[in-house]
PDB file of N, CA and C in Angstrom:
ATOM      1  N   UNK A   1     -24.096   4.741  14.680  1.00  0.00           N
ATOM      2  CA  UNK A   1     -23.397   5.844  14.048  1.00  0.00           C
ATOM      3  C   UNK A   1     -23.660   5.863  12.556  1.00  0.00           C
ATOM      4  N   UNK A   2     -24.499   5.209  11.883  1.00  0.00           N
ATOM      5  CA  UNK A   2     -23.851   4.763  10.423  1.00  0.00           C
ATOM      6  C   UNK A   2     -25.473   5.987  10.142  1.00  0.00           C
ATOM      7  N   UNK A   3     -25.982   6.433  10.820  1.00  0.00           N
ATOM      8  CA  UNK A   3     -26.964   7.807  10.164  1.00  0.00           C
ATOM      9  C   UNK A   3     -25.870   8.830   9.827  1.00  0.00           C
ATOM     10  N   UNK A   4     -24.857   8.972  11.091  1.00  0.00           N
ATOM     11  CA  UNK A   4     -23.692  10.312  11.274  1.00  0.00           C
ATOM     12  C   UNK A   4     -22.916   9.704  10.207  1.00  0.00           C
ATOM     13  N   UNK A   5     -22.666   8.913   8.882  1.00  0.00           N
ATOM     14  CA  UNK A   5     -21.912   8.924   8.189  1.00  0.00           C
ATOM     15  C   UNK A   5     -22.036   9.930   6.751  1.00  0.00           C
ATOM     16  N   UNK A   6     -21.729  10.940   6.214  1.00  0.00           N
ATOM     17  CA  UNK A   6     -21.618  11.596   5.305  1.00  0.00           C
ATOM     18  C   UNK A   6     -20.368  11.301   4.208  1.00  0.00           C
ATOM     19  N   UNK A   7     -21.064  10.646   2.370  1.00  0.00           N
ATOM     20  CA  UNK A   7     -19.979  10.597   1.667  1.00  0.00           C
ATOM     21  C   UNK A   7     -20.411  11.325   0.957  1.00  0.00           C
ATOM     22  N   UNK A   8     -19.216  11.931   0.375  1.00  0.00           N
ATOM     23  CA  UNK A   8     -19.186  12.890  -0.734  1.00  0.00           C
ATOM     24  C   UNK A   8     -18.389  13.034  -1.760  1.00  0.00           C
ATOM     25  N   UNK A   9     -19.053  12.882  -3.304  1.00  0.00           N
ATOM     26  CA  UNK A   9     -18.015  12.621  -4.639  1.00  0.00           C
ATOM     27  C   UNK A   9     -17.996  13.738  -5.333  1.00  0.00           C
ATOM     28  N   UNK A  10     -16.867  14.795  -5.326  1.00  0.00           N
ATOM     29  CA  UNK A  10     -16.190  15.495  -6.246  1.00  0.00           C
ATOM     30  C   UNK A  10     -15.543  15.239  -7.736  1.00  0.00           C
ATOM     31  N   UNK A  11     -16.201  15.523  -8.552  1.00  0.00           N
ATOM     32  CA  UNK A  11     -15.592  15.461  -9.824  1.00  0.00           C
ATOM     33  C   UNK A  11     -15.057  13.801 -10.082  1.00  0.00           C
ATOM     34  N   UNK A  12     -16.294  13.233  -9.755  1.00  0.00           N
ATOM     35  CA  UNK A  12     -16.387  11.713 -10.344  1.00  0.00           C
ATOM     36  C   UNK A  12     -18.080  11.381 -10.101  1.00  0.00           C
ATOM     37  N   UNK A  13     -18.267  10.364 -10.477  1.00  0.00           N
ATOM     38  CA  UNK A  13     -19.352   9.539 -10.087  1.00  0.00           C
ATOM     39  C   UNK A  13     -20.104   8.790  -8.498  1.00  0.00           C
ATOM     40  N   UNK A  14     -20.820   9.259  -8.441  1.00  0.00           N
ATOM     41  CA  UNK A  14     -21.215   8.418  -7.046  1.00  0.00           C
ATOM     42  C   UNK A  14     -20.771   6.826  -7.204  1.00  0.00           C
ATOM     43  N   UNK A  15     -20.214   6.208  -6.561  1.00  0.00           N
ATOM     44  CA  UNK A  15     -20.207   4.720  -6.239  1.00  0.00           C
ATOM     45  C   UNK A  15     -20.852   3.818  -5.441  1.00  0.00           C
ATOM     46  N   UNK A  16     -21.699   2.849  -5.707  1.00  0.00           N
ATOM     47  CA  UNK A  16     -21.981   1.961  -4.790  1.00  0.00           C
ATOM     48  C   UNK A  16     -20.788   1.871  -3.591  1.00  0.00           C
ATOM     49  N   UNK A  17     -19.921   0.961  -4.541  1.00  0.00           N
ATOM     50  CA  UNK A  17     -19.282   0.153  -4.032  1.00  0.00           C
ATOM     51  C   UNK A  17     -18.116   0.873  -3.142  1.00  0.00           C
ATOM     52  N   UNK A  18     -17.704   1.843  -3.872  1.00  0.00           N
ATOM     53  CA  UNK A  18     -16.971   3.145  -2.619  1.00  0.00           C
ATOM     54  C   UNK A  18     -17.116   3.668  -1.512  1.00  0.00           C
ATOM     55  N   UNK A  19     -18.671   3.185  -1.760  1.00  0.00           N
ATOM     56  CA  UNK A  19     -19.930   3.894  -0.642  1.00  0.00           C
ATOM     57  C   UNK A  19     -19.821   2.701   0.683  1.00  0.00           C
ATOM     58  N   UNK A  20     -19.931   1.755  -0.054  1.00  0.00           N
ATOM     59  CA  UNK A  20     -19.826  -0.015   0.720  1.00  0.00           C
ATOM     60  C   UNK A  20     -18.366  -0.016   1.347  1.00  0.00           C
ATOM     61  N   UNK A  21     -17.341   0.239   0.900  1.00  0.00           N
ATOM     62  CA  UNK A  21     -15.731   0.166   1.775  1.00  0.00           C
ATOM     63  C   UNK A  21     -15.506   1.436   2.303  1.00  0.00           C
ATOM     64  N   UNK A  22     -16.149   2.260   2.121  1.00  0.00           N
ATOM     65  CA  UNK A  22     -15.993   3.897   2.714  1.00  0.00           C
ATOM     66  C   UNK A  22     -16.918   3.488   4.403  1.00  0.00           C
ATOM     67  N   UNK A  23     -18.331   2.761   4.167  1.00  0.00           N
ATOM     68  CA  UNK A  23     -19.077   1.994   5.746  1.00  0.00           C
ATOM     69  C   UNK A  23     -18.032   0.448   6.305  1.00  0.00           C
ATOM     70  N   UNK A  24     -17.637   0.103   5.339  1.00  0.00           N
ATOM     71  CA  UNK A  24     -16.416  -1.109   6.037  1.00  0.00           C
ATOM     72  C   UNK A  24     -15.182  -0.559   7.171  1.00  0.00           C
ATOM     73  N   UNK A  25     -14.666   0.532   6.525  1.00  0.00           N
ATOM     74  CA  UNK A  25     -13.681   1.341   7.132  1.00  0.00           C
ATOM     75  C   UNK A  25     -14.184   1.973   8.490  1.00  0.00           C
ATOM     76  N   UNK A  26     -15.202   2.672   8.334  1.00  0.00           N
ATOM     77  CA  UNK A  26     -15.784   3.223   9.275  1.00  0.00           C
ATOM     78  C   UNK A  26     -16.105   2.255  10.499  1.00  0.00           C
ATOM     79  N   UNK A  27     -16.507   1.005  10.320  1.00  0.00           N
ATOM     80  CA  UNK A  27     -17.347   0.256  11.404  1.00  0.00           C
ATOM     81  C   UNK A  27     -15.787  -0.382  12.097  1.00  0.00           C
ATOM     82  N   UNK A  28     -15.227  -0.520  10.911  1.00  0.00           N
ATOM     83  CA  UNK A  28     -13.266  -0.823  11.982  1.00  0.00           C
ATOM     84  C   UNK A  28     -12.744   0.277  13.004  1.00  0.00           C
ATOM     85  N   UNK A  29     -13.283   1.668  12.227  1.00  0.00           N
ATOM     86  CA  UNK A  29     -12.831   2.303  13.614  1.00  0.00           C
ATOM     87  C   UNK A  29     -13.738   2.773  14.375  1.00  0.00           C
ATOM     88  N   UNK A  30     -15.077   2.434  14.137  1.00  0.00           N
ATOM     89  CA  UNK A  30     -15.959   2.125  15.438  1.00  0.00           C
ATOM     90  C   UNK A  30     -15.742   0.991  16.342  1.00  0.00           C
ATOM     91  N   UNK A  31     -15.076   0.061  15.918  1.00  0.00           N
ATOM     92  CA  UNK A  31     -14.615  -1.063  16.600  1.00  0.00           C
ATOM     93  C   UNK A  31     -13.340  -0.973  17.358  1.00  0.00           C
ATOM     94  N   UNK A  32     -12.466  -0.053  16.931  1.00  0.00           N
ATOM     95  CA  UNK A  32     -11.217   0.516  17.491  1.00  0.00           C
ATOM     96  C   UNK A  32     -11.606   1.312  18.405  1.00  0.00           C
ATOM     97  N   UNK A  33     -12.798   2.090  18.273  1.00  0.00           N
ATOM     98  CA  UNK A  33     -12.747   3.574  19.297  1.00  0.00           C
ATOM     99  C   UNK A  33     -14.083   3.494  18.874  1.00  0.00           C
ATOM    100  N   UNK A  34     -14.966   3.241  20.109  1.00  0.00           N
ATOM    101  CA  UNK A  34     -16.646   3.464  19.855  1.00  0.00           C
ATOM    102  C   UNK A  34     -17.698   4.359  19.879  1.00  0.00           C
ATOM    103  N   UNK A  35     -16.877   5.984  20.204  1.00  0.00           N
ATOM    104  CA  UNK A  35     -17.890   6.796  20.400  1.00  0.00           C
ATOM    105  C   UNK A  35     -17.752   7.734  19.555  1.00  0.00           C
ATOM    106  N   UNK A  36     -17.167   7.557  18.140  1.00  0.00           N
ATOM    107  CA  UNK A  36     -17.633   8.096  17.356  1.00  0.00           C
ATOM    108  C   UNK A  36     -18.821   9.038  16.797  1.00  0.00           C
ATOM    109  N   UNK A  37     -18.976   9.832  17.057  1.00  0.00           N
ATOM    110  CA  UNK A  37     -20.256  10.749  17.184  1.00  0.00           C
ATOM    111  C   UNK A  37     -20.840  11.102  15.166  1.00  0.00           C
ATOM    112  N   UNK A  38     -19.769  11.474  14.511  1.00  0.00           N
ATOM    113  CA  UNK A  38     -19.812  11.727  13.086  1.00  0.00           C
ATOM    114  C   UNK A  38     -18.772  11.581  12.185  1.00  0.00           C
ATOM    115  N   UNK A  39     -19.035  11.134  11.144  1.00  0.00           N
ATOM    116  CA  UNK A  39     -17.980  10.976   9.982  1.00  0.00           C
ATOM    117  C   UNK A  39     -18.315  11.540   8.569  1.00  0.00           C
ATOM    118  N   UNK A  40     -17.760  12.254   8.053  1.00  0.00           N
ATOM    119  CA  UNK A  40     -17.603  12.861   7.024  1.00  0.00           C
ATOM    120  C   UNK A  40     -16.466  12.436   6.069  1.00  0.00           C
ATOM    121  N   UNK A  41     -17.004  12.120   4.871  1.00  0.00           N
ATOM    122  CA  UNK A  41     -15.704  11.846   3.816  1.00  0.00           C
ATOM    123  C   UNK A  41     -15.739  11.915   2.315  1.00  0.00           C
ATOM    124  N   UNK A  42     -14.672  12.952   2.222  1.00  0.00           N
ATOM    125  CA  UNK A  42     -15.047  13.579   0.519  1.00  0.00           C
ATOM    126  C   UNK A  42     -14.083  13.102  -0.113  1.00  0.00           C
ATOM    127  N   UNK A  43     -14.367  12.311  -1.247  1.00  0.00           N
ATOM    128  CA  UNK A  43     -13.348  11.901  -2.213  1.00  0.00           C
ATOM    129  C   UNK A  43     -13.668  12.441  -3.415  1.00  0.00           C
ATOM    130  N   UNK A  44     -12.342  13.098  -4.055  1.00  0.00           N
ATOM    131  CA  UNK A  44     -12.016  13.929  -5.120  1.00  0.00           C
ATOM    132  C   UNK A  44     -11.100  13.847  -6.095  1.00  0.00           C
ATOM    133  N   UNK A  45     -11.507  13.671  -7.288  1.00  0.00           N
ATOM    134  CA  UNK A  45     -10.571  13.726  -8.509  1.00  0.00           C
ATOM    135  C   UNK A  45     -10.386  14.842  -9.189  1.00  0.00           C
ATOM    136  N   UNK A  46      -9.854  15.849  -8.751  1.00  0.00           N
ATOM    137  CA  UNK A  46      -9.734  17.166  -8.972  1.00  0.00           C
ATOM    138  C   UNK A  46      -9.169  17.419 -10.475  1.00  0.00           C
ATOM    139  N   UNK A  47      -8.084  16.663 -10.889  1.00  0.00           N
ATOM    140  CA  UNK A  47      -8.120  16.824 -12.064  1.00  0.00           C
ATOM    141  C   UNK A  47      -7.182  15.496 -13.046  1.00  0.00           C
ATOM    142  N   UNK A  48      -7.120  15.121 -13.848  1.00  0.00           N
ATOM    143  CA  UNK A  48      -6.816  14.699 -14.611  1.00  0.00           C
ATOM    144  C   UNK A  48      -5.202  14.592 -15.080  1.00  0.00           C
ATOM    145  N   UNK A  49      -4.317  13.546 -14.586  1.00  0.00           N
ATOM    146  CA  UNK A  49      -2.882  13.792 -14.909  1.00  0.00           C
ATOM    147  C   UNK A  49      -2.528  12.973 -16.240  1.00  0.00           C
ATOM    148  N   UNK A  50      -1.467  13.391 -17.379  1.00  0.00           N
ATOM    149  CA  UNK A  50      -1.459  12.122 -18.619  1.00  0.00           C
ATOM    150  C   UNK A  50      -0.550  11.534 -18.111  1.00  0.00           C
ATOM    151  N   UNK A  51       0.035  11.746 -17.413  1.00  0.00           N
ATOM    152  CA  UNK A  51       1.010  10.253 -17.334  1.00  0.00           C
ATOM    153  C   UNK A  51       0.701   8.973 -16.197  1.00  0.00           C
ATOM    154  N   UNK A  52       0.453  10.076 -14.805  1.00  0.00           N
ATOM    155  CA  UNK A  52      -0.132   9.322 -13.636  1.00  0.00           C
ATOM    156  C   UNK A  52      -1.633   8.979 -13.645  1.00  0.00           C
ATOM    157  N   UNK A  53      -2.280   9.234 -15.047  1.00  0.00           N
ATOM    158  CA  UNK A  53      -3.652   9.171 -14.515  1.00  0.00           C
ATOM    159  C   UNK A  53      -4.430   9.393 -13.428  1.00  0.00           C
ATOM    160  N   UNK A  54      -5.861   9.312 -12.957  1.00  0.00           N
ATOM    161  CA  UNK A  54      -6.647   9.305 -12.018  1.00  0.00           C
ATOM    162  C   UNK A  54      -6.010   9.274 -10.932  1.00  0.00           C
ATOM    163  N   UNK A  55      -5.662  10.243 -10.426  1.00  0.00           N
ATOM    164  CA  UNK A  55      -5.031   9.918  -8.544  1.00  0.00           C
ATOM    165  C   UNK A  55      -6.741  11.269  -7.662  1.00  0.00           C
ATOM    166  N   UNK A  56      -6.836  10.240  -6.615  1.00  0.00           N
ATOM    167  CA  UNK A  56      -8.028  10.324  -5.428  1.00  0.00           C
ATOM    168  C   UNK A  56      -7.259  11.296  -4.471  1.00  0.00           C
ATOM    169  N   UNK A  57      -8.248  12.143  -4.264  1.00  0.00           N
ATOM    170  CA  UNK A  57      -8.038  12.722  -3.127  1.00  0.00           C
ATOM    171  C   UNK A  57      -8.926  12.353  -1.766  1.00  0.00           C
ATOM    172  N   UNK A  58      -8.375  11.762  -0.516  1.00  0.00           N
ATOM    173  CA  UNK A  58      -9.667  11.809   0.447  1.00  0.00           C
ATOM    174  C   UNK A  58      -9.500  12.508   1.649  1.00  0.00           C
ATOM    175  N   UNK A  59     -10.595  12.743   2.025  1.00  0.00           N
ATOM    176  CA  UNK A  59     -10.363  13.903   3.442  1.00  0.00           C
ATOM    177  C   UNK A  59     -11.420  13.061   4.437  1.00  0.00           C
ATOM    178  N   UNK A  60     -10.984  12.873   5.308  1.00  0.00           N
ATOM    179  CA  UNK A  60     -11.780  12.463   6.925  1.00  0.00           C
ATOM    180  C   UNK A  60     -12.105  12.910   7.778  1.00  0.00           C
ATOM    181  N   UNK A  61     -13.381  13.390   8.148  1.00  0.00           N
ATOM    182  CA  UNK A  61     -13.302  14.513   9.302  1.00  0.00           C
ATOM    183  C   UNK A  61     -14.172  13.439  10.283  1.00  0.00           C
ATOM    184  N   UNK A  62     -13.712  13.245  11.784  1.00  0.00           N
ATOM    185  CA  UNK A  62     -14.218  12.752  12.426  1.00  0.00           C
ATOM    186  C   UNK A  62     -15.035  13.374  13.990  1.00  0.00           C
ATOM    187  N   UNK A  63     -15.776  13.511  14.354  1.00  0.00           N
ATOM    188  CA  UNK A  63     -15.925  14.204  15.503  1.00  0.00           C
ATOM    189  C   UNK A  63     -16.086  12.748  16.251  1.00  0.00           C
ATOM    190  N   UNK A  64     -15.433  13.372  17.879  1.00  0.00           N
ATOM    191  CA  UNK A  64     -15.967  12.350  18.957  1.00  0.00           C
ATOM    192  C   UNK A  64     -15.613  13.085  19.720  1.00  0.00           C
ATOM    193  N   UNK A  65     -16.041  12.625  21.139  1.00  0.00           N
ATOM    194  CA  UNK A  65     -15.923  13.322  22.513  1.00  0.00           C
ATOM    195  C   UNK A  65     -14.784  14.180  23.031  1.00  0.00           C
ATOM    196  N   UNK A  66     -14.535  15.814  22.822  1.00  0.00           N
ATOM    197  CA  UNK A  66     -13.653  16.051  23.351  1.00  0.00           C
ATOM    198  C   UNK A  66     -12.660  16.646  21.946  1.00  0.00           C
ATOM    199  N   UNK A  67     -13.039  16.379  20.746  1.00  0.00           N
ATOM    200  CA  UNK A  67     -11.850  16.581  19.701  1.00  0.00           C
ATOM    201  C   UNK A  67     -12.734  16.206  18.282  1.00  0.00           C
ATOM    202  N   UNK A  68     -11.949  16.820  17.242  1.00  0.00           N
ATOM    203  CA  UNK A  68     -12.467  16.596  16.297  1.00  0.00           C
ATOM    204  C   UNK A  68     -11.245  16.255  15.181  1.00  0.00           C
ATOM    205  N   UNK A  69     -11.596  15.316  14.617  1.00  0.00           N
ATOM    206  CA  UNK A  69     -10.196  14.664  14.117  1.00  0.00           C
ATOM    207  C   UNK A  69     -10.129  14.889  12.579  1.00  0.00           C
ATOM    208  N   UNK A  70      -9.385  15.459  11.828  1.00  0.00           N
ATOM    209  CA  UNK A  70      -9.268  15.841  10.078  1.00  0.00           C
ATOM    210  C   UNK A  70      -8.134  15.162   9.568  1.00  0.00           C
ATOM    211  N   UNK A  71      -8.265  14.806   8.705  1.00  0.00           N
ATOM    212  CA  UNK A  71      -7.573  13.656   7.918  1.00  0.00           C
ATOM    213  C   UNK A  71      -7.176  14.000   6.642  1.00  0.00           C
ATOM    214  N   UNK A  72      -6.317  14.330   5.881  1.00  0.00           N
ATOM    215  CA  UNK A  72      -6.736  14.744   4.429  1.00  0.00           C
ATOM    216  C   UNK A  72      -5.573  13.661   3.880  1.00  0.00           C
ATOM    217  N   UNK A  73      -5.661  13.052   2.808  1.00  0.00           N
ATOM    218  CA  UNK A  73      -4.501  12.245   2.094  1.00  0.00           C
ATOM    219  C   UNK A  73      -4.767  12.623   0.690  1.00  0.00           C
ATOM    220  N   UNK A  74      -3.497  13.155   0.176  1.00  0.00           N
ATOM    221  CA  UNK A  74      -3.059  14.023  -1.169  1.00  0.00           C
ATOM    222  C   UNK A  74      -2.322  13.348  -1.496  1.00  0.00           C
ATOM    223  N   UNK A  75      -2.549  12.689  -2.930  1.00  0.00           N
ATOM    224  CA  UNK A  75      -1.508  12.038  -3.298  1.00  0.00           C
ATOM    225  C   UNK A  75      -0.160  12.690  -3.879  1.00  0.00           C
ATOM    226  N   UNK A  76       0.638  11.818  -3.475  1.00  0.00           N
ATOM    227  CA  UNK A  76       2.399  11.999  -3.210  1.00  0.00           C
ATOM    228  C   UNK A  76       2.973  11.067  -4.817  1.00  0.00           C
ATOM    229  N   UNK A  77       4.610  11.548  -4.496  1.00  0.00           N
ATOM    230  CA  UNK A  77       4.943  10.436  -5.033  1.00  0.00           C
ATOM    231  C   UNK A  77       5.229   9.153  -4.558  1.00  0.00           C
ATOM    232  N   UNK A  78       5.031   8.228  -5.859  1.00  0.00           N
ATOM    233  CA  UNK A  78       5.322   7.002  -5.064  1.00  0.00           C
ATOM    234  C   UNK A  78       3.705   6.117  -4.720  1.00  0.00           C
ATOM    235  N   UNK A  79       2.870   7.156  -3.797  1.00  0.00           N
ATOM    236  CA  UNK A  79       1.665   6.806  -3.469  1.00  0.00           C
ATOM    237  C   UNK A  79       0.889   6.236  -4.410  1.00  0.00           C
ATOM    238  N   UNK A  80      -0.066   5.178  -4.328  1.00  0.00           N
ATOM    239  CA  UNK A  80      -0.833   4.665  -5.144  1.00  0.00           C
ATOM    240  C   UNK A  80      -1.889   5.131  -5.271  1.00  0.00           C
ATOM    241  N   UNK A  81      -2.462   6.230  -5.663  1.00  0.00           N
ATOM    242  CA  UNK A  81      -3.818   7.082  -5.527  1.00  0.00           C
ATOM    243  C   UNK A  81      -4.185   6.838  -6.365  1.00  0.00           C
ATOM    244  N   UNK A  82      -4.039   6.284  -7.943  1.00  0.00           N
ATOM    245  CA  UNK A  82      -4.998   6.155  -8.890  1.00  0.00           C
ATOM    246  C   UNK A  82      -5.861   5.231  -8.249  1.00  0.00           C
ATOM    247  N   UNK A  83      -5.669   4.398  -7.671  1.00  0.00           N
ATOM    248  CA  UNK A  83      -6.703   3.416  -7.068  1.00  0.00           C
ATOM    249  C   UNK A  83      -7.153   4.061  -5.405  1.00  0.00           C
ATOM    250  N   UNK A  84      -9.294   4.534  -6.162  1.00  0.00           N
ATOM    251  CA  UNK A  84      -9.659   5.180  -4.996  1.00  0.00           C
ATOM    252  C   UNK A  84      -9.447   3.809  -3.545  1.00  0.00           C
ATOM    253  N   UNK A  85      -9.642   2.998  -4.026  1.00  0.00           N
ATOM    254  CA  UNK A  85      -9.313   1.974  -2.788  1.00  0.00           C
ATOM    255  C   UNK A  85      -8.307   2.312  -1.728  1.00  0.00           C
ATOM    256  N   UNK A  86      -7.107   2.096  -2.442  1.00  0.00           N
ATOM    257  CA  UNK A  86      -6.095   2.419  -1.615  1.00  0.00           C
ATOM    258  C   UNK A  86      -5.946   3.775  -1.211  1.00  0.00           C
ATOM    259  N   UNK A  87      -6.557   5.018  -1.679  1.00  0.00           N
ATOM    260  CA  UNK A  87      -6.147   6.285  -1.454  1.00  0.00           C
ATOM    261  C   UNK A  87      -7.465   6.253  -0.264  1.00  0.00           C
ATOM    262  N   UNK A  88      -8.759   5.555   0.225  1.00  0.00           N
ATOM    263  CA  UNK A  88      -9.379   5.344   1.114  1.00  0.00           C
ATOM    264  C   UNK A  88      -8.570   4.628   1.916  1.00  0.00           C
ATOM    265  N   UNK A  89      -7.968   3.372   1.945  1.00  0.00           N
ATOM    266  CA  UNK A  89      -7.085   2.920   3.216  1.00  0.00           C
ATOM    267  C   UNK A  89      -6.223   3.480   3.503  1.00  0.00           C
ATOM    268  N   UNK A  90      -5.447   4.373   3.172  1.00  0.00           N
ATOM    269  CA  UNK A  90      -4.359   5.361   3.401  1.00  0.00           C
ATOM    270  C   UNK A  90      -4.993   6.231   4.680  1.00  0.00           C
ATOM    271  N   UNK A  91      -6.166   7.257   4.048  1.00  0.00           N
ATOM    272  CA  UNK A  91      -6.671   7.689   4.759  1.00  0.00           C
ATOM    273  C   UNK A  91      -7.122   7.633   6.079  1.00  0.00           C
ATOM    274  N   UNK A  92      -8.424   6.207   6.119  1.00  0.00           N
ATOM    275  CA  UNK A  92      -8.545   5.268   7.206  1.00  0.00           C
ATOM    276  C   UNK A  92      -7.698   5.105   8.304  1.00  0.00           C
ATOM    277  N   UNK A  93      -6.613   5.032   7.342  1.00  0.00           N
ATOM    278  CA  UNK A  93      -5.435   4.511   8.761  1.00  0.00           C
ATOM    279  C   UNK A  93      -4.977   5.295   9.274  1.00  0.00           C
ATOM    280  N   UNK A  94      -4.483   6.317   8.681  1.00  0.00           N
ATOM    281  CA  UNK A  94      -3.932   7.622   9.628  1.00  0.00           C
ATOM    282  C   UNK A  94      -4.900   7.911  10.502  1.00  0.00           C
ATOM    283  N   UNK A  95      -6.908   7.870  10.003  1.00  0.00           N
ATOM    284  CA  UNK A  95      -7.616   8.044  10.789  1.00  0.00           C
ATOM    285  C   UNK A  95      -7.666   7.343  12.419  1.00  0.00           C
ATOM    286  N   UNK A  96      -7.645   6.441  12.069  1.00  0.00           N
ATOM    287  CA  UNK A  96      -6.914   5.358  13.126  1.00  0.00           C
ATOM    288  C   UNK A  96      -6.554   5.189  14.206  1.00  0.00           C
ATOM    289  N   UNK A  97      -5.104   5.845  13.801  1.00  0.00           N
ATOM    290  CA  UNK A  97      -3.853   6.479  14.600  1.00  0.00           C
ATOM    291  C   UNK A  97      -4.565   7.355  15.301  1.00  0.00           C
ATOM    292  N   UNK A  98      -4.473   8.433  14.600  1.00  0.00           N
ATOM    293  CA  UNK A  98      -5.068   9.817  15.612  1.00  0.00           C
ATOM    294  C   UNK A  98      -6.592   9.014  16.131  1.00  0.00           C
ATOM    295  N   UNK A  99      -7.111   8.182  16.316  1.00  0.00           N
ATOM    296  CA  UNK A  99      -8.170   7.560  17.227  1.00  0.00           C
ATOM    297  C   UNK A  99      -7.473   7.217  18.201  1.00  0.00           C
ATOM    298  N   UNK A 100      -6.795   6.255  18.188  1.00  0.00           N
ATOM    299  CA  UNK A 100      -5.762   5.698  19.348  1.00  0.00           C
ATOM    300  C   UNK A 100      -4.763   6.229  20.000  1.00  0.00           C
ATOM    301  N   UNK A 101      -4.035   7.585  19.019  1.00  0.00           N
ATOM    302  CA  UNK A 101      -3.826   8.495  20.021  1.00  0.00           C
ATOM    303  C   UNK A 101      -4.682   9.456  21.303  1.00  0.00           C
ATOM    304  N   UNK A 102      -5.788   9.517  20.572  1.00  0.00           N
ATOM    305  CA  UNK A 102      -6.556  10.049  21.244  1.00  0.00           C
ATOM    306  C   UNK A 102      -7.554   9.293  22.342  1.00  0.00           C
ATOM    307  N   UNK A 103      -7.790   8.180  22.114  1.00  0.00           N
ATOM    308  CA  UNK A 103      -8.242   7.526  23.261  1.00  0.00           C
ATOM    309  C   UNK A 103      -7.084   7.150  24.506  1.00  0.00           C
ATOM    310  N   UNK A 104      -5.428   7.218  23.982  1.00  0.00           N
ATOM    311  CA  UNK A 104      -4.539   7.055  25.061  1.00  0.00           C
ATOM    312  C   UNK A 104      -4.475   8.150  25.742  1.00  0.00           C
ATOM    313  N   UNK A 105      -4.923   9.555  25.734  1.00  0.00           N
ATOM    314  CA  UNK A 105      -4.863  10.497  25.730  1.00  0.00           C
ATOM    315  C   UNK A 105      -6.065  10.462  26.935  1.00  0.00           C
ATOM    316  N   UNK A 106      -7.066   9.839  26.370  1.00  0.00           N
ATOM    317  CA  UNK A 106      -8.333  10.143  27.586  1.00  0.00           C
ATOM    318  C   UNK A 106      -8.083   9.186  28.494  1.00  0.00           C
ATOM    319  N   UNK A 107      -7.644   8.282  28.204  1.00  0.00           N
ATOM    320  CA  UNK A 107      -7.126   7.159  29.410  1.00  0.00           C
ATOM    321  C   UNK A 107      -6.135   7.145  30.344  1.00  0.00           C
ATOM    322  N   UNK A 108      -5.650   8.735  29.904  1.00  0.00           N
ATOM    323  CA  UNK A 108      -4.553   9.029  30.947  1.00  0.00           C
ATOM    324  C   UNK A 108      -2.921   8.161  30.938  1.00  0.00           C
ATOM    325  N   UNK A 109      -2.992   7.319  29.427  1.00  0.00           N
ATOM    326  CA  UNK A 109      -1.601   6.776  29.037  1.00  0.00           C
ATOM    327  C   UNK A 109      -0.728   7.746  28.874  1.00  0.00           C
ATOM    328  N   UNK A 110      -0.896   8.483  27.971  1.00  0.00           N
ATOM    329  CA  UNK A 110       0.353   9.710  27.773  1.00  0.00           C
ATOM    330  C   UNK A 110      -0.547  11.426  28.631  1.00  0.00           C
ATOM    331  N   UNK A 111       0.734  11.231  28.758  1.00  0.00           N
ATOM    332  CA  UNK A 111       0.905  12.868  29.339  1.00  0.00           C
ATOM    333  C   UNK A 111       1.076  14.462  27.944  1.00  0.00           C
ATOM    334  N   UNK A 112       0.387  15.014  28.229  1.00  0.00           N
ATOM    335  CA  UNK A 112       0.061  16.073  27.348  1.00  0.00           C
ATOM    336  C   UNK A 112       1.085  16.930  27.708  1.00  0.00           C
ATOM    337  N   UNK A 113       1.343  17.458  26.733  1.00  0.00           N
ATOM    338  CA  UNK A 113       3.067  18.880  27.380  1.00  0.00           C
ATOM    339  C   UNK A 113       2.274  19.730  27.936  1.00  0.00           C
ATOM    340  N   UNK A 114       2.445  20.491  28.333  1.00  0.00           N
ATOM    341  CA  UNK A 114       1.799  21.789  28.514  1.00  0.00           C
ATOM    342  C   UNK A 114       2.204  22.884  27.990  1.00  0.00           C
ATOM    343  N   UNK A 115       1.049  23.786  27.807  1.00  0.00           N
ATOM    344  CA  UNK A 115       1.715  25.047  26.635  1.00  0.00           C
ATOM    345  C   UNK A 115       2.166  26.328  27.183  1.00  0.00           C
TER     346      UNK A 115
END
C-alpha cells in the first residue's frame, strides 16, 4: 500500500520527518485492518493565531473495500494542535476506530439499522 499513500502540506513546509510518522501511522492501521486500498493526508496551517500559535489541521481520507473513510481533526479547545505530531495522532486514531468499526461491520459483529 505505501505507493497508495498521498501527503500533502498546506501553508507550511514539506517535512521529512512528518512524512516518516504520517508512513508509521499508516502501516499501524494496515496492521489493524489490511486491505487498505489508499490513503490520503493533508496537513494544514491555515493561519496563524497570537496567542495559541501554530495549531495543524489534518484530514484522512481512506478508501478500502466497500467504504471510504474521511477523517478531518480541527483543532478545538483544549486540543494540542500546535504540535503537528499530536494533531496527526488525533487524527490516526479516530482513523482507527472507523477501521474497526468497519471491519465489525463486514464480519457480521454488529447489525446495521435499516433505513
Amino acid at each position: 500500500m505505501n505507493n497508495a499513500l498521498e501527503v500533502t502540506f498546506r501553508g507550511m513546509s514539506p517535512s521529512t520527518s512528518v512524512q516518516e510518522a504520517i508512513q508509521q501511522w499508516v502501516g499501524r492501521l494496515e496492521h489493524a485492518y489490511g486491505q487498505i486500498q489508499h490513503c490520503s493526508v493533508v496537513i494544514s496551517q491555515p493561519h496563524q493565531h497570537q496567542r495559541h500559535g501554530k495549531l495543524f489541521h489534518v484530514h484522512v481520507d481512506l478508501t478500502v473495500p466497500g467504504r471510504d473513510i474521511a477523517v478531518s481533526r480541527e483543532p478545538a479547545r483544549g486540543d494540542d494542535h500546535e504540535n503537528v505530531y499530536v494533531a496527526i495522532a488525533d487524527a490516526f486514531r479516530a482513523a482507527r476506530r472507523q477501521l474497526q468499526d468497519h471491519a465489525r461491520i463486514r464480519r457480521g459483529q454488529v447489525k446495521r439499522q435499516a433505513a
